[in-house]
Every structure is written in structure tokens, then in C-alpha cells.
Protein backbone atom coordinates (compact mmCIF):
# COMPACT_ATOMS: atom_id res chain seq x y z
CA UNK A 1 8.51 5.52 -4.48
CA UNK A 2 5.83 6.20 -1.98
CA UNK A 3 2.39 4.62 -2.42
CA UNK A 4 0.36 6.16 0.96
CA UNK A 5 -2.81 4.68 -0.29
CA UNK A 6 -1.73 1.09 -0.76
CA UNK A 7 -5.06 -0.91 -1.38
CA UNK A 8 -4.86 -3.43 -3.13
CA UNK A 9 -1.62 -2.12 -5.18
CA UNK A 10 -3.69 -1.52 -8.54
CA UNK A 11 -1.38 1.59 -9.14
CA UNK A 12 2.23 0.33 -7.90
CA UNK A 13 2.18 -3.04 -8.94
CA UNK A 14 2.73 -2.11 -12.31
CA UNK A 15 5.43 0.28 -11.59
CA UNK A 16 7.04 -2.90 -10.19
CA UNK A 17 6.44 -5.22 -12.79
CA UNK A 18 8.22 -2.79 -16.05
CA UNK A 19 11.22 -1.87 -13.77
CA UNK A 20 12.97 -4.22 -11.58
CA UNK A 21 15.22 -1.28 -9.73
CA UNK A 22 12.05 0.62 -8.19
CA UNK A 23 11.88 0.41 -4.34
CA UNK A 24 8.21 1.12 -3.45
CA UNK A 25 6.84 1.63 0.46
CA UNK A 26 2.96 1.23 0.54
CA UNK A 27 1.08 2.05 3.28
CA UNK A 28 -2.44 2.08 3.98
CA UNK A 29 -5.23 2.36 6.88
CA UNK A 30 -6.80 -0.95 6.04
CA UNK A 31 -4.60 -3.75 7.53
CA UNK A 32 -6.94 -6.43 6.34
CA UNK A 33 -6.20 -5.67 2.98
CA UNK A 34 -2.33 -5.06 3.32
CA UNK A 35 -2.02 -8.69 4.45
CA UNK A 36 -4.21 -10.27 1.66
CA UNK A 37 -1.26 -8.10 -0.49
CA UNK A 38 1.66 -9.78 1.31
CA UNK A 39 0.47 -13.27 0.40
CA UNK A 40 -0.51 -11.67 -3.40
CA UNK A 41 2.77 -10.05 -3.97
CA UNK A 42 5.46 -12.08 -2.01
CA UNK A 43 7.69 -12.04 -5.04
CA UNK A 44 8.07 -8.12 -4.94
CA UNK A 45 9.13 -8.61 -0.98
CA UNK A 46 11.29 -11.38 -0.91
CA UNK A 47 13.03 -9.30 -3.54
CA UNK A 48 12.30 -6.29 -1.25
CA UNK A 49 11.41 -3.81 -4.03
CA UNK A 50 8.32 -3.73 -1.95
CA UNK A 51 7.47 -2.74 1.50
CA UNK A 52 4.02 -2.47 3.26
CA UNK A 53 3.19 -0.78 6.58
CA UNK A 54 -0.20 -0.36 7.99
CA UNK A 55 -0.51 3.04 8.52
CA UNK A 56 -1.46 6.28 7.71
CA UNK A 57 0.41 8.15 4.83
CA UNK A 58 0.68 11.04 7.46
CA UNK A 59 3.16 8.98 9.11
CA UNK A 60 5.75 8.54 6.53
CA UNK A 61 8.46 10.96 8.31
CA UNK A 62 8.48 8.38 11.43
CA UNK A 63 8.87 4.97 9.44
CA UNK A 64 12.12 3.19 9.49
CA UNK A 65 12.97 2.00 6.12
CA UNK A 66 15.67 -0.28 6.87
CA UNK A 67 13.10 -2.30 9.02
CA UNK A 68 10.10 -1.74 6.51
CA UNK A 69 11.99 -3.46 3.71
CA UNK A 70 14.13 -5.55 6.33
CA UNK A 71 17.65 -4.56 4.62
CA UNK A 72 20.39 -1.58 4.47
CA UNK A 73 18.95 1.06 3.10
CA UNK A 74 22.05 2.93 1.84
CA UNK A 75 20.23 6.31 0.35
CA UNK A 76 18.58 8.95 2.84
CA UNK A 77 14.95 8.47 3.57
CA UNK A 78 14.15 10.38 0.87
CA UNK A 79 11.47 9.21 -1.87
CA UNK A 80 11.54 10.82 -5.66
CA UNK A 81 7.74 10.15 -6.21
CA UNK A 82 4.72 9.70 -3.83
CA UNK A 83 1.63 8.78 -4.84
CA UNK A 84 -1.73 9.36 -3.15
CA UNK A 85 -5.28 8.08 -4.39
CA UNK A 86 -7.45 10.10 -2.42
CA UNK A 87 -10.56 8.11 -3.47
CA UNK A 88 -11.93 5.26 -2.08
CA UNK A 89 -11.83 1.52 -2.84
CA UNK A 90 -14.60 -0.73 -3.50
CA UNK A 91 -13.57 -3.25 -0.63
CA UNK A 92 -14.75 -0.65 1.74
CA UNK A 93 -18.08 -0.33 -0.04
CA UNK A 94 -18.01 -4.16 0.00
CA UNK A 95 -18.45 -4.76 3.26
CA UNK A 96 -20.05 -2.49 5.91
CA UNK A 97 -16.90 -3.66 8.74
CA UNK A 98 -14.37 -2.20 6.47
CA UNK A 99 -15.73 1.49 5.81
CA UNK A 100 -18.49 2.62 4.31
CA UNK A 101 -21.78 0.43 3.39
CA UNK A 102 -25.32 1.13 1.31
CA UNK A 103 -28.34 -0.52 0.98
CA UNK A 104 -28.85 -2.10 -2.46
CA UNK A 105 -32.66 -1.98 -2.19
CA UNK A 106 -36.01 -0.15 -3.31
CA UNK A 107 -37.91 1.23 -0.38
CA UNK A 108 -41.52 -0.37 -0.48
């Protein structure tokens, strides 16, 4: 499986957790929040059903698989579901460094 919009894994994690033989690559624009995922979800990579790049989905045809998951990769590059949340998250409306920001104040 490919998860191109990562975040903070809300919809692949789950995937992961009811089926032990799903391989998913996640990758995402927002490298800050990949690596707060790679200490949050060791267990899936030291397993290495999961795989996160930081990148844009648009690169997916350039990625090498067998280093993203850091093992022989014995099918072809190929992924049977891909999965795109074309919204946006909350940690970018979190904090104005991340993405986008707003006031939360009446003007006087």
C-alpha cells in the first residue's frame, strides 16, 4: 500500500494493526512530522511493514523500495492500493512554521 499523505498515519496505522502481511510506504511533505512517526510507530518498522520517506507523493516512481523498507523487496515496485488525503492536517494550522496559520482573535 501507498499512503502519499503520511501525517501523522491516522489512516494507515490501522490498516497495519488488523493485518500483519500489509507492506505500507508513507510519504509526506512535512519531515517534522514523519520523524515524530518513526519514534511513534517503531514497531511497524523494525518489522518493516512500514516505510516513511519525506517526500512528495509525486515522487513515488523514483523511490527505491528495497532501501525505503531496508530489505529485499522480492515483488515489482508495484502497489495494489494508494491512498491520498488531499486535505490538510491540523498540525499545519497549529503552528504558523509548518503551513498555514490564523488569528484566533476579535478585531477591536
Amino acid at each position: 500500500m501507498f499512503d502519499g499523505t503520511f501525517g501523522g498515519g491516522n489512516h494507515s496505522i490501522p490498516v497495519l494493526e488488523q493485518n500483519r502481511s500489509v507492506r505500507i510506504l508513507g510519504t509526506d511533505l512535512d519531515g517534522s512530522t514523519l520523524k515524530q512517526c518513526e519514534l511513534e510507530y517503531q514497531k511497524y518498522i523494525k518489522r518493516k511493514s512500514l516505510a516513511l520517506v519525506p517526500t512528495n507523493f509525486v515522487n513515488i516512481g523514483g523511490l527505491d523500495l528495497k532501501k525505503a523498507f531496508n530489505r529485499k523487496i522480492t515483488t515489482k515496485s508495484k502497489f495494489d492500493i494508494g491512498l491520498l488525503d488531499l486535505g490538510f492536517s491540523s498540525y499545519q494550522l497549529e503552528d504558523a512554521e509548518r503551513g498555514f496559520s490564523y488569528l484566533n482573535s476579535v478585531p477591536t
